[in-house]
PDB file of N, CA and C in Angstrom:
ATOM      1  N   UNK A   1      11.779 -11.745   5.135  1.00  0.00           N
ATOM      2  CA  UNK A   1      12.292 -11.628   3.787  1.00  0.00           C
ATOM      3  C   UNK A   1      13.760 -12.052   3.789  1.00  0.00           C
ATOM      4  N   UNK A   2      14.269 -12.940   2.731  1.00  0.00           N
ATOM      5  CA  UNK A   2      15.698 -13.619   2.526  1.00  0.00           C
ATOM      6  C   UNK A   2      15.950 -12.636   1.672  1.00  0.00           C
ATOM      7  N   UNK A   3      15.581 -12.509   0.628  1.00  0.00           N
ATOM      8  CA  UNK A   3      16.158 -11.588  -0.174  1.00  0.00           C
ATOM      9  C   UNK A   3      16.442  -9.967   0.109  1.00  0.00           C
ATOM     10  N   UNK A   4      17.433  -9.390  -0.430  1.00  0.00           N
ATOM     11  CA  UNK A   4      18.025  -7.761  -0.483  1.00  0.00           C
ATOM     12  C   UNK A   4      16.682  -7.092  -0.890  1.00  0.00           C
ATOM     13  N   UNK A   5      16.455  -6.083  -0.067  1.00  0.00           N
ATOM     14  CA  UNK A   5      15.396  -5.648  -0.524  1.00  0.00           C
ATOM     15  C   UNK A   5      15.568  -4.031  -0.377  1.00  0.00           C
ATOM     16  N   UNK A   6      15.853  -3.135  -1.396  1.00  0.00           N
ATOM     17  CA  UNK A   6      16.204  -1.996  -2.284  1.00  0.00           C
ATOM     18  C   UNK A   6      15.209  -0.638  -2.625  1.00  0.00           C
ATOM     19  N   UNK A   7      14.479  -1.498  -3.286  1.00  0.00           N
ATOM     20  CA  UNK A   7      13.650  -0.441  -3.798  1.00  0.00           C
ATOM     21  C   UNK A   7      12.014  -0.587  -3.358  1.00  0.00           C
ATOM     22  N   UNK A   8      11.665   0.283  -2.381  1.00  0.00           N
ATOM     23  CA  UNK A   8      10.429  -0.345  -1.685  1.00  0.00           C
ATOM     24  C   UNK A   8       8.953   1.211  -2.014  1.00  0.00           C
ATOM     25  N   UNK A   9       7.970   0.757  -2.347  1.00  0.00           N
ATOM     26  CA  UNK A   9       7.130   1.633  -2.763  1.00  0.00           C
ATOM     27  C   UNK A   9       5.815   1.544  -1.368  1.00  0.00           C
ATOM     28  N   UNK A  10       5.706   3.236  -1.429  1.00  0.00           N
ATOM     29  CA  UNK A  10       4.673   3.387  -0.180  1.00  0.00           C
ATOM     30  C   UNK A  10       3.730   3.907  -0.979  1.00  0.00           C
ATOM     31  N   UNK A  11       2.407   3.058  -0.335  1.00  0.00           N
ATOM     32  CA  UNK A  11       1.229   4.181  -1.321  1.00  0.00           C
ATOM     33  C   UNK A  11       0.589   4.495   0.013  1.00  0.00           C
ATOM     34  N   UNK A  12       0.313   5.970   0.194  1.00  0.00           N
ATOM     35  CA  UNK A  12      -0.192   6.100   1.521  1.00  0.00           C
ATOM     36  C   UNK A  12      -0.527   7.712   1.077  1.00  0.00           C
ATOM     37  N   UNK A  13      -1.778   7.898   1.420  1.00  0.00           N
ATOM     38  CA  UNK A  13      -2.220   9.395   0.713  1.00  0.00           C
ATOM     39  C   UNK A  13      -2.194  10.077   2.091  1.00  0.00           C
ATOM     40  N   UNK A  14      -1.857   9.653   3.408  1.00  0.00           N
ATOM     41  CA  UNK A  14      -1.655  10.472   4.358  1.00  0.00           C
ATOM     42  C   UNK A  14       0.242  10.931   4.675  1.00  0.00           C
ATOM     43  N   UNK A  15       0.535  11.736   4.368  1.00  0.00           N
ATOM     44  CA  UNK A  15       2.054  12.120   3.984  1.00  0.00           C
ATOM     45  C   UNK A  15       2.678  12.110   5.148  1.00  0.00           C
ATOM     46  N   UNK A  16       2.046  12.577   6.783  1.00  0.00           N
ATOM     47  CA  UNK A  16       2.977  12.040   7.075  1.00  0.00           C
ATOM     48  C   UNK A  16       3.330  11.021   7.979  1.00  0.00           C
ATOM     49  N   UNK A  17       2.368   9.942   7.838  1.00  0.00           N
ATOM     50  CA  UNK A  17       1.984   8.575   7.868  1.00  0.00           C
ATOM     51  C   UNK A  17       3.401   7.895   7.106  1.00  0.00           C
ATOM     52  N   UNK A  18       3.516   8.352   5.765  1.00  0.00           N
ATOM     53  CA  UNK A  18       4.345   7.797   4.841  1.00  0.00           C
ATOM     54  C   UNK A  18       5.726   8.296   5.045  1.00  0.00           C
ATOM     55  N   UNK A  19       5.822   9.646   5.226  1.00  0.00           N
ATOM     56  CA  UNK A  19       7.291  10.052   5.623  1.00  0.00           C
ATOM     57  C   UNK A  19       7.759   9.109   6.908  1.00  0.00           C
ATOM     58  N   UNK A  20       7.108   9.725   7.875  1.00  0.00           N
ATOM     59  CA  UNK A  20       7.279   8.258   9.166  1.00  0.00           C
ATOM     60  C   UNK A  20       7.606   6.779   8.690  1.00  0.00           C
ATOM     61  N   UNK A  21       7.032   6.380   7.582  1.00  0.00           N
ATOM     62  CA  UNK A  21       7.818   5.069   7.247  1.00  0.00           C
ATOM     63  C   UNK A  21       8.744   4.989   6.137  1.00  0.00           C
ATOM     64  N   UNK A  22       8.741   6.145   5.730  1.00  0.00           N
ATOM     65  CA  UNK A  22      10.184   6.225   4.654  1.00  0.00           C
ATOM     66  C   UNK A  22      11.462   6.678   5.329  1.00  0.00           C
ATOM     67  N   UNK A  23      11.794   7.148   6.433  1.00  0.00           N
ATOM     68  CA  UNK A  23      12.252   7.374   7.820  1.00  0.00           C
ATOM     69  C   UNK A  23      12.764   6.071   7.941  1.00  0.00           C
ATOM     70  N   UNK A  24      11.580   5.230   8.725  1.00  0.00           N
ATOM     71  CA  UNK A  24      12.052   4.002   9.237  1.00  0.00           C
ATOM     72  C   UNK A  24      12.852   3.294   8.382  1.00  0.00           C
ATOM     73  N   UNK A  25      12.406   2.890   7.143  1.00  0.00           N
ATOM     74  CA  UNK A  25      13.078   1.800   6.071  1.00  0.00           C
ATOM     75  C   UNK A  25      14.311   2.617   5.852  1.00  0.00           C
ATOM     76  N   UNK A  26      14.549   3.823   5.662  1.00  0.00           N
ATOM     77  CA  UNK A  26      15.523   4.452   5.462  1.00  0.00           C
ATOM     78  C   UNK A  26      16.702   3.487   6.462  1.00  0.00           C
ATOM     79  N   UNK A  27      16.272   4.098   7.884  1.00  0.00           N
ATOM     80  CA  UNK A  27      17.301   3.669   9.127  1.00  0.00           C
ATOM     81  C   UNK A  27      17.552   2.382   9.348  1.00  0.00           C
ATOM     82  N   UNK A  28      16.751   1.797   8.409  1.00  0.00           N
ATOM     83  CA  UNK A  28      16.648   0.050   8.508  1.00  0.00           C
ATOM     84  C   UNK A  28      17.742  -0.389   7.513  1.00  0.00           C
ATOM     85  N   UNK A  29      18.069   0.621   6.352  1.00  0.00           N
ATOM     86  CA  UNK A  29      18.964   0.244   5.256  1.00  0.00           C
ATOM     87  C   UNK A  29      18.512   0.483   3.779  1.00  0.00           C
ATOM     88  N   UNK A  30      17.126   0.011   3.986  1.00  0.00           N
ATOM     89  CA  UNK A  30      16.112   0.601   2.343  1.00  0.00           C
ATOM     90  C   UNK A  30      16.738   1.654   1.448  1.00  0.00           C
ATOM     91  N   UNK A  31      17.484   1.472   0.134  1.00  0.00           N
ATOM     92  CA  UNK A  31      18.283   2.333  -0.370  1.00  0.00           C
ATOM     93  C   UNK A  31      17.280   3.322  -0.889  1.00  0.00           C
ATOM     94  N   UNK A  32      16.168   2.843  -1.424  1.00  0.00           N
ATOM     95  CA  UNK A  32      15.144   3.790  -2.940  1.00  0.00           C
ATOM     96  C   UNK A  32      13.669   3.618  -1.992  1.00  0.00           C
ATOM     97  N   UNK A  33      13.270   4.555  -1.304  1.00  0.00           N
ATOM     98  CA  UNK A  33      11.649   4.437  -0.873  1.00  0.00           C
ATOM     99  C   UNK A  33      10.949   5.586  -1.887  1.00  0.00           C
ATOM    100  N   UNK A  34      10.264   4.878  -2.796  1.00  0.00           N
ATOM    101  CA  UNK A  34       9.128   5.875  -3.057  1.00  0.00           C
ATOM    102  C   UNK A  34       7.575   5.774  -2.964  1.00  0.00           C
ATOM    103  N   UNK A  35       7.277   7.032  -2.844  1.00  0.00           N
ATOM    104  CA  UNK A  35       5.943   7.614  -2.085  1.00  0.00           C
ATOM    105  C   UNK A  35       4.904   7.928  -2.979  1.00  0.00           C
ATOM    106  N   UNK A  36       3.927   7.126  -2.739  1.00  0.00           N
ATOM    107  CA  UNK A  36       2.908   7.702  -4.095  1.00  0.00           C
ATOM    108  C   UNK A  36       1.571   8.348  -3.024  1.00  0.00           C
ATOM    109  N   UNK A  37       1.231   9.149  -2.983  1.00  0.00           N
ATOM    110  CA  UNK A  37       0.171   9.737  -2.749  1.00  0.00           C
ATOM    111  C   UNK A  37      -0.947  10.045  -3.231  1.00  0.00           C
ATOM    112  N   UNK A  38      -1.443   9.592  -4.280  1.00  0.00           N
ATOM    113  CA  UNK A  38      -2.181   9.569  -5.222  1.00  0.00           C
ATOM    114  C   UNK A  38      -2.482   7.869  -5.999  1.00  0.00           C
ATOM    115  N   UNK A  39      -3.596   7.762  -6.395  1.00  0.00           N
ATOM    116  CA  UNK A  39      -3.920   6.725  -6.567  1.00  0.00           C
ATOM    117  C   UNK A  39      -3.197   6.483  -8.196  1.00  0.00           C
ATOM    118  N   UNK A  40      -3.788   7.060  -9.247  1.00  0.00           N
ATOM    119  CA  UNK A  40      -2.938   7.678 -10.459  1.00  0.00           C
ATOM    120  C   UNK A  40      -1.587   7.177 -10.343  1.00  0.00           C
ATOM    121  N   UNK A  41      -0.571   8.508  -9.434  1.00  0.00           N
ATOM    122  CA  UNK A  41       0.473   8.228  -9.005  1.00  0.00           C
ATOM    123  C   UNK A  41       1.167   6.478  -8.997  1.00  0.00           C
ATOM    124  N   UNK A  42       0.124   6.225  -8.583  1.00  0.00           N
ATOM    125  CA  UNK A  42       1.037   4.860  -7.218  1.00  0.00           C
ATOM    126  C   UNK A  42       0.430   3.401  -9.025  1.00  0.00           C
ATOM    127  N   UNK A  43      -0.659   3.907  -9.391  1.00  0.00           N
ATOM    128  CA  UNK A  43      -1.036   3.090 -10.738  1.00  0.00           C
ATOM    129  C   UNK A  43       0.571   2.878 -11.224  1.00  0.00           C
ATOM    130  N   UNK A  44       0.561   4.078 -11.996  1.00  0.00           N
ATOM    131  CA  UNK A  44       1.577   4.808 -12.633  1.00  0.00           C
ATOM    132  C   UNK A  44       2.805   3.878 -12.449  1.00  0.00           C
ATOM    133  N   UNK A  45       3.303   4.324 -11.244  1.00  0.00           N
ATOM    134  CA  UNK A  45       4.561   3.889 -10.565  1.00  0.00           C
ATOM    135  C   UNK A  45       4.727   2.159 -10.366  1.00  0.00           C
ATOM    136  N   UNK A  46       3.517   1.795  -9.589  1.00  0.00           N
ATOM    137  CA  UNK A  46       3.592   0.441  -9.789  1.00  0.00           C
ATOM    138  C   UNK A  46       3.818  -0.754 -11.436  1.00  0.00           C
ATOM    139  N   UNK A  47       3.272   0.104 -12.081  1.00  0.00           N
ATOM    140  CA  UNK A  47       3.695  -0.706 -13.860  1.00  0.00           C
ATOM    141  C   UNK A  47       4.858  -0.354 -14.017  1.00  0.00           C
ATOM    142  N   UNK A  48       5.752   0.311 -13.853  1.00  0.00           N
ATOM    143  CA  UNK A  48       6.809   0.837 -14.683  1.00  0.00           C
ATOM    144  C   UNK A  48       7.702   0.509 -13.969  1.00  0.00           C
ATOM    145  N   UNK A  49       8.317   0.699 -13.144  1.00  0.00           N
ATOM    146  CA  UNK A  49       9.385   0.554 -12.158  1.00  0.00           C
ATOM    147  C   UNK A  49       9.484  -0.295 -11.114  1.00  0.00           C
ATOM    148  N   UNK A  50      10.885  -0.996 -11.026  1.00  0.00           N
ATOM    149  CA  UNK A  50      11.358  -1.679 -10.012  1.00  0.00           C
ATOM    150  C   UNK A  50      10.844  -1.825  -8.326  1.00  0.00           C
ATOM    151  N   UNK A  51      10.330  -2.536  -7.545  1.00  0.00           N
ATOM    152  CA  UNK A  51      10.011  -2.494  -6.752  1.00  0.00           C
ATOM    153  C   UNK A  51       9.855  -3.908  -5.787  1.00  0.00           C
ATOM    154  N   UNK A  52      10.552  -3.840  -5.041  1.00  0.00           N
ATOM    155  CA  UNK A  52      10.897  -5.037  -4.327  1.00  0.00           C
ATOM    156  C   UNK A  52      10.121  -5.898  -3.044  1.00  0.00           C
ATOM    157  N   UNK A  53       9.388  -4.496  -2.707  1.00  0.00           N
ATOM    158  CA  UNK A  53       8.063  -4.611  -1.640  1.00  0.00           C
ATOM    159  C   UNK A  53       7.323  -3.317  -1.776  1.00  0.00           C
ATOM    160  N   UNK A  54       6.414  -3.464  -1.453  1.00  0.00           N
ATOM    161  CA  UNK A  54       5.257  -2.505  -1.278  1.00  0.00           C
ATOM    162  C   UNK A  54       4.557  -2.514   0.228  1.00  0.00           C
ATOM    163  N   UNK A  55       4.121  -0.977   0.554  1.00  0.00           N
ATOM    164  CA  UNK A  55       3.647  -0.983   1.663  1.00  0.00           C
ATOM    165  C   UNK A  55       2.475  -0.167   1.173  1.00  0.00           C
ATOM    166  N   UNK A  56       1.440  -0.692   1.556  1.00  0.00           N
ATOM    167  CA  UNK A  56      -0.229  -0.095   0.913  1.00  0.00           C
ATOM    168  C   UNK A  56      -1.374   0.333   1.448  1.00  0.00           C
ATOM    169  N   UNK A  57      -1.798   1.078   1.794  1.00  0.00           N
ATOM    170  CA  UNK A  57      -2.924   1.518   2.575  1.00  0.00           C
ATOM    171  C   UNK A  57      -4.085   1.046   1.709  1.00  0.00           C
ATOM    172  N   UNK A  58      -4.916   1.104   2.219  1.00  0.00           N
ATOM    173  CA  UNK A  58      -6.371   0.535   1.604  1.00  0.00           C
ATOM    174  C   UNK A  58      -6.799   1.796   1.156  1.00  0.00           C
ATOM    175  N   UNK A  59      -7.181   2.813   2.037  1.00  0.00           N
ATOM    176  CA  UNK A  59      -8.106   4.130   1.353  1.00  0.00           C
ATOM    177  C   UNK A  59      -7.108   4.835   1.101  1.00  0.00           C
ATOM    178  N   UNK A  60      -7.635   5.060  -0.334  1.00  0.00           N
ATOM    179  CA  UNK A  60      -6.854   6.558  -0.896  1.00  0.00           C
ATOM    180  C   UNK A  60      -7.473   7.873  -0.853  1.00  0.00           C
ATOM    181  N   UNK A  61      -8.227   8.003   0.034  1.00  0.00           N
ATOM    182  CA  UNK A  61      -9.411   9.103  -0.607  1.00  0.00           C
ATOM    183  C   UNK A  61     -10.911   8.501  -0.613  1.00  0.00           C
ATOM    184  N   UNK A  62     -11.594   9.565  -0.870  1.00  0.00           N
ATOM    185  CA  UNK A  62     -13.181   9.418  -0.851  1.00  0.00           C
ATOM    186  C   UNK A  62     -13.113   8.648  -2.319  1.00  0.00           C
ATOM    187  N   UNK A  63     -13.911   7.241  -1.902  1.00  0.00           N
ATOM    188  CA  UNK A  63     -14.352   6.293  -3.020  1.00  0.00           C
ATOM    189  C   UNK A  63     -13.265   5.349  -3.974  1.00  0.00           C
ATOM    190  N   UNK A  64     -11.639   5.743  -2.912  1.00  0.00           N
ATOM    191  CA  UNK A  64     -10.713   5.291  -3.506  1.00  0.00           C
ATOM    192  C   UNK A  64     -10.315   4.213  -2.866  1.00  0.00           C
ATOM    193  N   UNK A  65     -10.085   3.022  -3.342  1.00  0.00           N
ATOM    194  CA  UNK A  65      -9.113   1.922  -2.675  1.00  0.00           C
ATOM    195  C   UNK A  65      -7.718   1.983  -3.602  1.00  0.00           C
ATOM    196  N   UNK A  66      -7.013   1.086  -3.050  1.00  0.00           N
ATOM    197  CA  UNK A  66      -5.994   0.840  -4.006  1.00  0.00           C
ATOM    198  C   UNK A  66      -5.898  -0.866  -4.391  1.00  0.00           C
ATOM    199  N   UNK A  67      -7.083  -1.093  -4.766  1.00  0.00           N
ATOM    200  CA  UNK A  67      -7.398  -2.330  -5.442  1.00  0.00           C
ATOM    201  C   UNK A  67      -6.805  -2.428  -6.638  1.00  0.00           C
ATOM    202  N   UNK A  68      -6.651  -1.472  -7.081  1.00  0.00           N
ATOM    203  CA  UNK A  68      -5.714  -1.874  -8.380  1.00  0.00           C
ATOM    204  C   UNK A  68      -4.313  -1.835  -8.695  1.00  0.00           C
ATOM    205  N   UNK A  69      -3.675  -1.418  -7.550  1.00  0.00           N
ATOM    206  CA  UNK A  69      -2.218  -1.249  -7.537  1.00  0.00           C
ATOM    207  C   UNK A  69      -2.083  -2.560  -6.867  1.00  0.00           C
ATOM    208  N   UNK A  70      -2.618  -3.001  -5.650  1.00  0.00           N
ATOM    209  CA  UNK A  70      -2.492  -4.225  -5.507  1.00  0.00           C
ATOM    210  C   UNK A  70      -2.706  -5.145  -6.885  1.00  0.00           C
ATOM    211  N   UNK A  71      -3.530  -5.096  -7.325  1.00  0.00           N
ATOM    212  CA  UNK A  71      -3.690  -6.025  -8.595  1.00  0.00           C
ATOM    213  C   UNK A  71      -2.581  -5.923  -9.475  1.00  0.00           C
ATOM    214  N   UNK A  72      -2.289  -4.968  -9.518  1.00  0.00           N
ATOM    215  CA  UNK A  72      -0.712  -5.018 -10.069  1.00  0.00           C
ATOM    216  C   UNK A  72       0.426  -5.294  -9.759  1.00  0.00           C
ATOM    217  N   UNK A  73       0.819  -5.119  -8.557  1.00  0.00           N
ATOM    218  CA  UNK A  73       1.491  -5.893  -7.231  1.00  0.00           C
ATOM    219  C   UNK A  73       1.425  -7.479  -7.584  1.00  0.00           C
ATOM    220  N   UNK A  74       0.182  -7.777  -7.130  1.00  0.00           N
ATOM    221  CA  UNK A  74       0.418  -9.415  -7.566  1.00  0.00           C
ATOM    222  C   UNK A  74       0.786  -9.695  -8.978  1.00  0.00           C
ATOM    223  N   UNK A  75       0.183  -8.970 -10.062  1.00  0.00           N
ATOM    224  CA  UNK A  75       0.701  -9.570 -11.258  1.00  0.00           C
ATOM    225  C   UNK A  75       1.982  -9.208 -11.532  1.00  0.00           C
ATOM    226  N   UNK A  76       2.771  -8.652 -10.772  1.00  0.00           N
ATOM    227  CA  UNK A  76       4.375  -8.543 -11.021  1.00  0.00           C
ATOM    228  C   UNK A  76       4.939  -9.408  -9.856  1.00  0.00           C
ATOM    229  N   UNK A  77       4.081  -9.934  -9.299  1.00  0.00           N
ATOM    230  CA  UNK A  77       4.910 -11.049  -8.133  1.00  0.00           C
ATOM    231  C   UNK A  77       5.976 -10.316  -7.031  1.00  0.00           C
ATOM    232  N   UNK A  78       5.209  -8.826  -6.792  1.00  0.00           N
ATOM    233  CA  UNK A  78       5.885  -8.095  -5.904  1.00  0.00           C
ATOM    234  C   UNK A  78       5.663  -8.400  -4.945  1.00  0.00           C
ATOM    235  N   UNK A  79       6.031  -8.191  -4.287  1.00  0.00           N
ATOM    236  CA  UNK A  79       5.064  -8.867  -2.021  1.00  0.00           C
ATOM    237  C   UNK A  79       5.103  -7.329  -1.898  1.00  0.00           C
ATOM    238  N   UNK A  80       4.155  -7.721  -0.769  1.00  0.00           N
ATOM    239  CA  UNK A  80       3.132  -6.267  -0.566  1.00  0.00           C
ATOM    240  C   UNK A  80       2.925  -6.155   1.001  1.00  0.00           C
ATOM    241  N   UNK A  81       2.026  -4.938   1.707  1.00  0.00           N
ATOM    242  CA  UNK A  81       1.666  -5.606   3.208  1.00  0.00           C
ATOM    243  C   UNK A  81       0.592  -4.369   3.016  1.00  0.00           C
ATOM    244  N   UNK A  82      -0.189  -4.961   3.268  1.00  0.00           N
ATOM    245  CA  UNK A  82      -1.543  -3.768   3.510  1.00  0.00           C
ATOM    246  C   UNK A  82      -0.561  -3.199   4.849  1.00  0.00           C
ATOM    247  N   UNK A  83      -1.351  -1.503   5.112  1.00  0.00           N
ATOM    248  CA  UNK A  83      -1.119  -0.897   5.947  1.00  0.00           C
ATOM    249  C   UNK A  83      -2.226   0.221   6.086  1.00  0.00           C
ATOM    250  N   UNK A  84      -3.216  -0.377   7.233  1.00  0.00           N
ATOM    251  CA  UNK A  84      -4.216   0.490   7.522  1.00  0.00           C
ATOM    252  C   UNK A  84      -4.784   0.313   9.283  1.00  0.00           C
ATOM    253  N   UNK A  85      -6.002   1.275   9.264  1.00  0.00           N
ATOM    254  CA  UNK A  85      -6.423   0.951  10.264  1.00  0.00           C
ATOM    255  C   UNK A  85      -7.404  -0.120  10.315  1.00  0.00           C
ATOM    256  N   UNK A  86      -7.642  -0.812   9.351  1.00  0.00           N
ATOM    257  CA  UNK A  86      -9.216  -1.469   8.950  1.00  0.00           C
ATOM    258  C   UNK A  86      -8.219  -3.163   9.922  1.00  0.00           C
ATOM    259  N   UNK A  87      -9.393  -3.962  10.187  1.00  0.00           N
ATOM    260  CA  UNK A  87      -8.949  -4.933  10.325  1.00  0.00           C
ATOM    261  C   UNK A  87      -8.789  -5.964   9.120  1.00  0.00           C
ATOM    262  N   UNK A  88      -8.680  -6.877   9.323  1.00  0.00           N
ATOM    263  CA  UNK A  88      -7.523  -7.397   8.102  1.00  0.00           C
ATOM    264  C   UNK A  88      -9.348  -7.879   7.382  1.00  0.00           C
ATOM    265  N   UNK A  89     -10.090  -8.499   8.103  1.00  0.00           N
ATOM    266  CA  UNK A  89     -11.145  -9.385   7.443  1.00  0.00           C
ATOM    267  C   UNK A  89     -12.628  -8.004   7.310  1.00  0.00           C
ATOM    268  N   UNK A  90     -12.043  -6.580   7.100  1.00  0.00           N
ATOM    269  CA  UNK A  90     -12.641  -5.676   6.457  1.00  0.00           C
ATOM    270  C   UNK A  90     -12.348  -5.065   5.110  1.00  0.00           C
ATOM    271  N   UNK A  91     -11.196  -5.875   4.954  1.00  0.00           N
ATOM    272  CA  UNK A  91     -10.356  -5.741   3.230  1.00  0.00           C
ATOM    273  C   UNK A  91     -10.562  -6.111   2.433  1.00  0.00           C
ATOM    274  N   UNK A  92     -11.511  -5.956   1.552  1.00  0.00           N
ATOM    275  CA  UNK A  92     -12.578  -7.027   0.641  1.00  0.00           C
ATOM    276  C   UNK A  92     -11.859  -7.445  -0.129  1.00  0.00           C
ATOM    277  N   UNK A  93     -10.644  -6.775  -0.714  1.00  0.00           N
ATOM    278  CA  UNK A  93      -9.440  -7.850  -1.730  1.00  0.00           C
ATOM    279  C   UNK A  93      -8.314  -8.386  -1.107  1.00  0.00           C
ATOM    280  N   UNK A  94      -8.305  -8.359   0.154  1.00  0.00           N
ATOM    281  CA  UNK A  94      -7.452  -8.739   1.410  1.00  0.00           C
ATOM    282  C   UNK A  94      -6.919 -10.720   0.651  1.00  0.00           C
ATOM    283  N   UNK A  95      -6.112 -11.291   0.271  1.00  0.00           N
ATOM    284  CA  UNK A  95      -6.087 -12.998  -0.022  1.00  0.00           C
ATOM    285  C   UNK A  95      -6.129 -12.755   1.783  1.00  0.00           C
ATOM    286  N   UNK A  96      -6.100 -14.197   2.017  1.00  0.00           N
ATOM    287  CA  UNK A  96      -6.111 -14.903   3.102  1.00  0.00           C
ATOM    288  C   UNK A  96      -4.802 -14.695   3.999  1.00  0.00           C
ATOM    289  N   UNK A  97      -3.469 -14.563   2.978  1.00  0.00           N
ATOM    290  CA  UNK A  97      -2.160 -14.859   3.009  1.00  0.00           C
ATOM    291  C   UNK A  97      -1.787 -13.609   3.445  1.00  0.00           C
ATOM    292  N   UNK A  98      -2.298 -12.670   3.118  1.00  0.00           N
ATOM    293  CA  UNK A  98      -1.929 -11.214   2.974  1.00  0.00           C
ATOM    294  C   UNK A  98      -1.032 -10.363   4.170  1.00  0.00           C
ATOM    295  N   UNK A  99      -0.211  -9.866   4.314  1.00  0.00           N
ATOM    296  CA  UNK A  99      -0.006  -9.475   5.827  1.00  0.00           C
ATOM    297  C   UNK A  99      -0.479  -7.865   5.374  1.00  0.00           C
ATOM    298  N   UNK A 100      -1.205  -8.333   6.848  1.00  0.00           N
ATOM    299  CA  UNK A 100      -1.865  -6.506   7.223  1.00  0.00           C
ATOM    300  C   UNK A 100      -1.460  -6.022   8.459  1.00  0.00           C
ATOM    301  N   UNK A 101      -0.578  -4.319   8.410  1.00  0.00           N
ATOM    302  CA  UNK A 101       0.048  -4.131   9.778  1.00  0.00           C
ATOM    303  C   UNK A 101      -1.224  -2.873   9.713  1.00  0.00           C
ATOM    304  N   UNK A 102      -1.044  -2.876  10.961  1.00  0.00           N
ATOM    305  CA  UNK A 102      -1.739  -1.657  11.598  1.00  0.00           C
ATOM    306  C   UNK A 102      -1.115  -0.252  11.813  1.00  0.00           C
ATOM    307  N   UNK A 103      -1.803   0.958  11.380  1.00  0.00           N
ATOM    308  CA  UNK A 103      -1.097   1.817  11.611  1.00  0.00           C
ATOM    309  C   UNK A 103      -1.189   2.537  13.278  1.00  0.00           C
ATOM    310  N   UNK A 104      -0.327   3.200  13.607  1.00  0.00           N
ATOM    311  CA  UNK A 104       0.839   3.300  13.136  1.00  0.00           C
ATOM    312  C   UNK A 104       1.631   2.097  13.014  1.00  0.00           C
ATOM    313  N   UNK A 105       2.783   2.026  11.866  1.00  0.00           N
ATOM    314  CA  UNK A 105       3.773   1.077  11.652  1.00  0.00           C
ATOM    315  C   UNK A 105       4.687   1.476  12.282  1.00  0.00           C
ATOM    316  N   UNK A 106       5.153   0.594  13.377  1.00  0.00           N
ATOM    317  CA  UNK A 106       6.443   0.882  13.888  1.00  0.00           C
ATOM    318  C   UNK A 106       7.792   0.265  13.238  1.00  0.00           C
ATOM    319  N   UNK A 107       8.875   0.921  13.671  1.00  0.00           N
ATOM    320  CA  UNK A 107      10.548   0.371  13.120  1.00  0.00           C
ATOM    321  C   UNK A 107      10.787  -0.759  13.441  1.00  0.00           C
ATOM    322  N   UNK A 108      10.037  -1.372  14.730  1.00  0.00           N
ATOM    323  CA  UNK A 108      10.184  -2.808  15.038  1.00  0.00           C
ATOM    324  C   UNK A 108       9.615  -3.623  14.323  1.00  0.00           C
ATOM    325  N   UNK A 109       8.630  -3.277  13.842  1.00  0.00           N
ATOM    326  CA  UNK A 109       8.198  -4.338  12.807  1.00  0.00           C
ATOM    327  C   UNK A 109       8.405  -3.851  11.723  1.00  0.00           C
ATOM    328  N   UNK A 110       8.759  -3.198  10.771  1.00  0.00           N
ATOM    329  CA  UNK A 110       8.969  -2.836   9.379  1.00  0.00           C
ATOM    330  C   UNK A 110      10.858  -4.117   9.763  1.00  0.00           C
ATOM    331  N   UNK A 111      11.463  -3.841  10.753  1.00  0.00           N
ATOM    332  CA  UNK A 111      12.934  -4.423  10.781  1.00  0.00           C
ATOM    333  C   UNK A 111      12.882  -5.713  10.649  1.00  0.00           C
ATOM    334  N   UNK A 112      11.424  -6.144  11.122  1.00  0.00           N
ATOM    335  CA  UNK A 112      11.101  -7.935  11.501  1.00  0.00           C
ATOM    336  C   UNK A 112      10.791  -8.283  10.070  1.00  0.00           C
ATOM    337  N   UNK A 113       9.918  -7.687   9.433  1.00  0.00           N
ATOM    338  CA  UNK A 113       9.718  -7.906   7.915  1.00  0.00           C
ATOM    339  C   UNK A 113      11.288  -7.677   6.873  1.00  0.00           C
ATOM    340  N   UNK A 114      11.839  -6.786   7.071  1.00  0.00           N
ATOM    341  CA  UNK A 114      13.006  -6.526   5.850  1.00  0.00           C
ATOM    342  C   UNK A 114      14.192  -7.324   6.457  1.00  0.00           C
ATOM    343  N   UNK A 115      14.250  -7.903   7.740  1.00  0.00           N
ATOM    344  CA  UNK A 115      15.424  -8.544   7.605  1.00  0.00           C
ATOM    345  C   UNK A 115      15.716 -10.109   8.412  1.00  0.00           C
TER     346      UNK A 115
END
């Protein structure tokens, strides 16, 4: 990423999966990390507010993806990075382009992506 990147949104319904990477981006420089834990939530949050990258887990829960926050993601031309255990070509809305990290996400690579 060339650009300053500020305000970064985690959707990750395992908390402390997500604290662990609101931690990292923190120590990396990330001024605004917010945490949606909820599918609702992360809907919600993704239409309304500023967000410069996204970090996204696939399952939210029993019968939940977050297929639609991604879908919203792209239609605001946010960049995104899946973040799960699934492999990348088990992501049925996965584009081609997509970067998918594996969890756990380490500080070495969240640092390789933000700067």
């Amino acid at each position: 990423m060339t650009e300053k990147i500020e305000h970064v949104l985690i959707v990750e319904d395992e908390i402390f999966v997500a604290m662990e990477m609101r931690a990292a981006l923190m120590d990396i420089g990330v001024k605004y990390v917010e945490i949606c834990g909820q599918l609702r939530t992360a809907i919600d949050y993704a239409e309304k507010n500023e967000i410069d990258f996204a970090l996204v887990d696939v399952n939210l829960g029993p019968n939940q993806t977050s297929k639609t926050v991604v879908d919203i993601l792209r239609s605001r031309d946010v960049p995104f990075a899946f973040v799960t255990a699934y492999d990348p070509d088990q992501i049925e809305f996965r584009d081609q382009n997509d970067l998918v990290f594996r969890k756990p996400v380490s500080r070495r690579c969240l640092d390789k992506v933000f700067h």
